[in-house]
Every structure is written in C-alpha cells, then in structure tokens.
N, C-alpha and C. Protein backbone atom coordinates (compact mmCIF):
# COMPACT_ATOMS: atom_id res chain seq x y z
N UNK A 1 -32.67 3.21 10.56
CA UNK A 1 -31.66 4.10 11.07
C UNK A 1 -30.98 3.51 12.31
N UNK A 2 -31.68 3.21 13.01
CA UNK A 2 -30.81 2.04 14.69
C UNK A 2 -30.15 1.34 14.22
N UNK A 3 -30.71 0.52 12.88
CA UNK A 3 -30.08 -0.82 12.40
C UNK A 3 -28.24 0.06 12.20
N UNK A 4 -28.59 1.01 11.21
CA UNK A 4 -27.03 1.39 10.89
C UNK A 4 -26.46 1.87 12.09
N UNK A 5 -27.17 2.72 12.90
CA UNK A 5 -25.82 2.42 14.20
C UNK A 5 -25.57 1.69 15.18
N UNK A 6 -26.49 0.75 14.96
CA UNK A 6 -25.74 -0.38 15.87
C UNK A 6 -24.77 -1.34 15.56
N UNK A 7 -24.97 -1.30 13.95
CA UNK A 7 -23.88 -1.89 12.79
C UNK A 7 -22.86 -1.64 12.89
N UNK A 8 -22.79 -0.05 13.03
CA UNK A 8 -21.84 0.81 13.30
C UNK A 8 -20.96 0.74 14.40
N UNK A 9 -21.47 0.29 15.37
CA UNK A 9 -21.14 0.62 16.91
C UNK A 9 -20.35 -0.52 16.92
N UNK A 10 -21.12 -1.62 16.37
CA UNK A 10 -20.88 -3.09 16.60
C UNK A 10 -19.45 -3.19 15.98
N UNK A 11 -19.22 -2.42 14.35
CA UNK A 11 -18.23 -2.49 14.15
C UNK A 11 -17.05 -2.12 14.59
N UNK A 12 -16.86 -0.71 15.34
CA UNK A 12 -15.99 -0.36 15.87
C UNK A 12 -16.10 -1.22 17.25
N UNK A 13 -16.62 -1.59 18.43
CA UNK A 13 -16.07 -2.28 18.92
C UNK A 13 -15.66 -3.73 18.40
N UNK A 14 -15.43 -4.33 17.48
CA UNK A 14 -14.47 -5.35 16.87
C UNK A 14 -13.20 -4.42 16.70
N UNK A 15 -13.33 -3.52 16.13
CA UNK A 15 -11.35 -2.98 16.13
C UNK A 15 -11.04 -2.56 16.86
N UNK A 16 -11.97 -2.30 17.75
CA UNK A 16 -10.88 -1.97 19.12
C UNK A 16 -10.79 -3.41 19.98
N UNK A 17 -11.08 -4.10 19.36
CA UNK A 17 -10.41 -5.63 19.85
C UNK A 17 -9.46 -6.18 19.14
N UNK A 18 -9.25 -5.46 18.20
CA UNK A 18 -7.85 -6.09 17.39
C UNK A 18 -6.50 -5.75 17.97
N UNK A 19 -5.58 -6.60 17.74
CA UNK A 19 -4.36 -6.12 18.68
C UNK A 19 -3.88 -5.03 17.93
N UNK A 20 -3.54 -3.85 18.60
CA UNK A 20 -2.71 -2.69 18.35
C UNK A 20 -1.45 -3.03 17.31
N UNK A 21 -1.32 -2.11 16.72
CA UNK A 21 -0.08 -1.50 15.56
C UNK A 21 0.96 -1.82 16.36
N UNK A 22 1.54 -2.73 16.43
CA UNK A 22 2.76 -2.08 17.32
C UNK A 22 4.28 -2.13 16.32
N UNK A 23 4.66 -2.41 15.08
CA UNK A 23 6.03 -2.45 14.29
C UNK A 23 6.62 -3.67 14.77
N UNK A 24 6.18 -4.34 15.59
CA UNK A 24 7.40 -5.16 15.66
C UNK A 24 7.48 -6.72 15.37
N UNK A 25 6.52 -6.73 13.79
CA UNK A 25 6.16 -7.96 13.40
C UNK A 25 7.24 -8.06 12.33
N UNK A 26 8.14 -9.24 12.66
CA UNK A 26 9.42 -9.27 11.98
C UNK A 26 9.25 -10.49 11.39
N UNK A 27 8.59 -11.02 10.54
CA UNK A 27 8.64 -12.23 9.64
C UNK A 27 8.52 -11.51 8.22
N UNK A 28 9.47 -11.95 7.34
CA UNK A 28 9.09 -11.18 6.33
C UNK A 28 8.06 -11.53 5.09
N UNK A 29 7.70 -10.34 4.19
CA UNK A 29 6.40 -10.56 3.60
C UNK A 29 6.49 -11.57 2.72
N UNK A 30 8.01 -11.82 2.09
CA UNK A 30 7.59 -12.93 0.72
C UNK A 30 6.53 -14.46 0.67
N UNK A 31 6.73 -15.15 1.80
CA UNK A 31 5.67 -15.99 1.59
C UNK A 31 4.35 -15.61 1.58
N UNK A 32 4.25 -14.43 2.17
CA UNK A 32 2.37 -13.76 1.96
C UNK A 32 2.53 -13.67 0.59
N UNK A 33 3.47 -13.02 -0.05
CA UNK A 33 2.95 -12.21 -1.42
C UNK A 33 3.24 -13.93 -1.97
N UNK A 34 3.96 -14.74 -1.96
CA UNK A 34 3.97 -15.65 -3.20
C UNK A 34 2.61 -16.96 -2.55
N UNK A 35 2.21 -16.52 -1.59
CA UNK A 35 1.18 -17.51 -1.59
C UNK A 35 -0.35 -16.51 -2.18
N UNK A 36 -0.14 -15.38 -2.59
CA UNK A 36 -1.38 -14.47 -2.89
C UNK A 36 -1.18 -14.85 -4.25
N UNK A 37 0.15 -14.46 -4.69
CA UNK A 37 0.35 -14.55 -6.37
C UNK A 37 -0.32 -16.16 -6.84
N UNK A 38 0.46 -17.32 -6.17
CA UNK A 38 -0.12 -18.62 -6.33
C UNK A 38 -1.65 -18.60 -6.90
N UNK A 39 -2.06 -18.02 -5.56
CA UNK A 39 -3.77 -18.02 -4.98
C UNK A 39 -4.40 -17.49 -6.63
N UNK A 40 -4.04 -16.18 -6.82
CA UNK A 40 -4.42 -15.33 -7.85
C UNK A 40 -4.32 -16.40 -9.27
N UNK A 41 -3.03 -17.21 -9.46
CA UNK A 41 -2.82 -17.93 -10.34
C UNK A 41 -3.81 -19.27 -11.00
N UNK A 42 -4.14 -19.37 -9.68
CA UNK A 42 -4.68 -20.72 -9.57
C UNK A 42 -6.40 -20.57 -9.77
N UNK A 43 -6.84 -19.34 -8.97
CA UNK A 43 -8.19 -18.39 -9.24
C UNK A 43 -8.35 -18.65 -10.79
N UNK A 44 -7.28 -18.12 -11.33
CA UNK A 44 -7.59 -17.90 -12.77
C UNK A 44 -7.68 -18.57 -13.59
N UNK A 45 -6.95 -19.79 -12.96
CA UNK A 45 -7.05 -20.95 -13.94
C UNK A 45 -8.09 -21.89 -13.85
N UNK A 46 -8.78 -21.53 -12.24
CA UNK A 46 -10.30 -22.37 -12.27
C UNK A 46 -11.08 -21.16 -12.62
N UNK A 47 -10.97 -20.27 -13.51
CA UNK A 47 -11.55 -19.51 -14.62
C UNK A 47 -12.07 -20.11 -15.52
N UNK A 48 -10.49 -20.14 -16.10
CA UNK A 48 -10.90 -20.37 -17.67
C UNK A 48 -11.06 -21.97 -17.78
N UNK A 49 -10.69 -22.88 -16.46
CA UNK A 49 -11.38 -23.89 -16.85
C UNK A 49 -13.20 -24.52 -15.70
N UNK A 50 -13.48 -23.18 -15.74
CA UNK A 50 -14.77 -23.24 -15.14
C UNK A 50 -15.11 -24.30 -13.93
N UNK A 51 -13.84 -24.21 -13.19
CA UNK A 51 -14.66 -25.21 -12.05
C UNK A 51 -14.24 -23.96 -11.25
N UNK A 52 -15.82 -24.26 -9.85
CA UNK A 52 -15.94 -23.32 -8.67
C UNK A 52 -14.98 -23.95 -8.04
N UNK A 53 -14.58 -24.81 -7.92
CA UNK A 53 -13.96 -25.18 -6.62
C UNK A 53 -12.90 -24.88 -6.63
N UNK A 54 -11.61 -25.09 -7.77
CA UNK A 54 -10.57 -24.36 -8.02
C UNK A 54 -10.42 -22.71 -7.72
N UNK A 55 -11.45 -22.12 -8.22
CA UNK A 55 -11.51 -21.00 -7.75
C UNK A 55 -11.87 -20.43 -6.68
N UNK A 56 -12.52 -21.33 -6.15
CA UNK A 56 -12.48 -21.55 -4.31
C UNK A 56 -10.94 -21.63 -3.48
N UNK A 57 -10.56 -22.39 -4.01
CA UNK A 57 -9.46 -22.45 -3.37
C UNK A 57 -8.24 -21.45 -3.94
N UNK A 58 -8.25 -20.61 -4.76
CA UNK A 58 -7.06 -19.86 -4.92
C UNK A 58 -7.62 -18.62 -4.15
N UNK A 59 -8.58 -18.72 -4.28
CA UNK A 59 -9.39 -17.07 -3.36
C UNK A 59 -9.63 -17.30 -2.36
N UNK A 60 -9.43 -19.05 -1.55
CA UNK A 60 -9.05 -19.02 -0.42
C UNK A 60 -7.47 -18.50 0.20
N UNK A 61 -6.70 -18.92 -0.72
CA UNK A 61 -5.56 -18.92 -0.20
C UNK A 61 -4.95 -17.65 -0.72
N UNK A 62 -5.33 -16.39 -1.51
CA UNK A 62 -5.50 -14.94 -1.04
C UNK A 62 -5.92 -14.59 0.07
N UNK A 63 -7.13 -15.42 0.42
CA UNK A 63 -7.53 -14.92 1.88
C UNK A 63 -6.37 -14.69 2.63
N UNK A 64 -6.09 -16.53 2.65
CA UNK A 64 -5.17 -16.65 3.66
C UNK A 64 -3.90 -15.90 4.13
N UNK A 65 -3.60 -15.52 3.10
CA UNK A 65 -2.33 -14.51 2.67
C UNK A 65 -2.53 -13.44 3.46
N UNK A 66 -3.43 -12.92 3.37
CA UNK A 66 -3.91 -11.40 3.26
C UNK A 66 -4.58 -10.76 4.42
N UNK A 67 -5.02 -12.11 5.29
CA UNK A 67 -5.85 -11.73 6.10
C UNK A 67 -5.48 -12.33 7.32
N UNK A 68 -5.98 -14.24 7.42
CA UNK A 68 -5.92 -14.74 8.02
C UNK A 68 -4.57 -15.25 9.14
N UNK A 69 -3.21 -15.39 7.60
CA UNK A 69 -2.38 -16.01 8.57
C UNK A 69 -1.53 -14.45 9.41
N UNK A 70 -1.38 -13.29 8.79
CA UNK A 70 -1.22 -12.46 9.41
C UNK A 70 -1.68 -12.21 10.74
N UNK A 71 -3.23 -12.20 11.38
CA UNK A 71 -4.19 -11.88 12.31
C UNK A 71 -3.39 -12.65 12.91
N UNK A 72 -3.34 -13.69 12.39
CA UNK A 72 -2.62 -15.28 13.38
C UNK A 72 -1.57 -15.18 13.93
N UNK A 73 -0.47 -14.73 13.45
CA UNK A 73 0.41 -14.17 14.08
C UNK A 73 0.32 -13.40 15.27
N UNK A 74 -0.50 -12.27 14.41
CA UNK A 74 -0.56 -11.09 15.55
C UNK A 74 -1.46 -11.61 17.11
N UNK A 75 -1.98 -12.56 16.55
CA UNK A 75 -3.28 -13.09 17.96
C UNK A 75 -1.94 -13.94 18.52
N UNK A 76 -1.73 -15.04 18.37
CA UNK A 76 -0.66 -16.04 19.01
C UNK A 76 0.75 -15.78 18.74
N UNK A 77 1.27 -14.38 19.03
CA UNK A 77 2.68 -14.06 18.98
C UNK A 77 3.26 -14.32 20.63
C-alpha cells in the first residue's frame, strides 16, 4: 500500500514539472503525423518480415513523433 502512494506521489510530482499548457506552440502538426504514419508503416513491415529491429525503429520513431520531439520543443523553446 506505501509502495502505491509513493508511486503515486512520485508521479504527480513529475507533472507538475512539466511545462504548463500554454497555446502558443505554433509549429505545425504535419511532420509529427507523417513521421508517426512512416513509423507505423515501417513497424509493419518489420512485421511481416519478422525482424525486431525494423520494428524497433518504426515504434521508435512513433515515439518520437508523439512524445519526444514535442517535449523538446516545449523544454528548449
């Protein structure tokens, strides 16, 4: 039971370290979405031809899309 609220605790102070909402992130979305679509593309194709690593790297570069280069922005604006 401590374990989950300190998990807990721990988690909310990480978002309250994230930079605030503020609207005024003006780059627009298409290179996120066509580097997710890529990502997704490429995932699938180290599917059906069974290598991890291909599929490493398209579900990296969803990450990247989705998560990472956004934060990045918002941290070094």
């Amino acid at each position: 039971m401590q374990t989950r609220i300190l998990s807990a605790m721990t988690w909310l102070w990480i978002v309250a370290q994230l930079p605030k909402q503020g609207g005024d992130f003006q780059t627009s979305p298409t290179p996120f979405i066509i580097l997710a679509l890529a990502g997704v593309v490429i995932a699938t194709f180290g599917h059906m031809a069974k290598s991890k690593n291909t599929v490493g790297v398209g579900i990296g570069m969803i990450f990247m899309a989705t998560v990472f280069i956004p934060l990045g922005f918002a941290f070094f604006k």
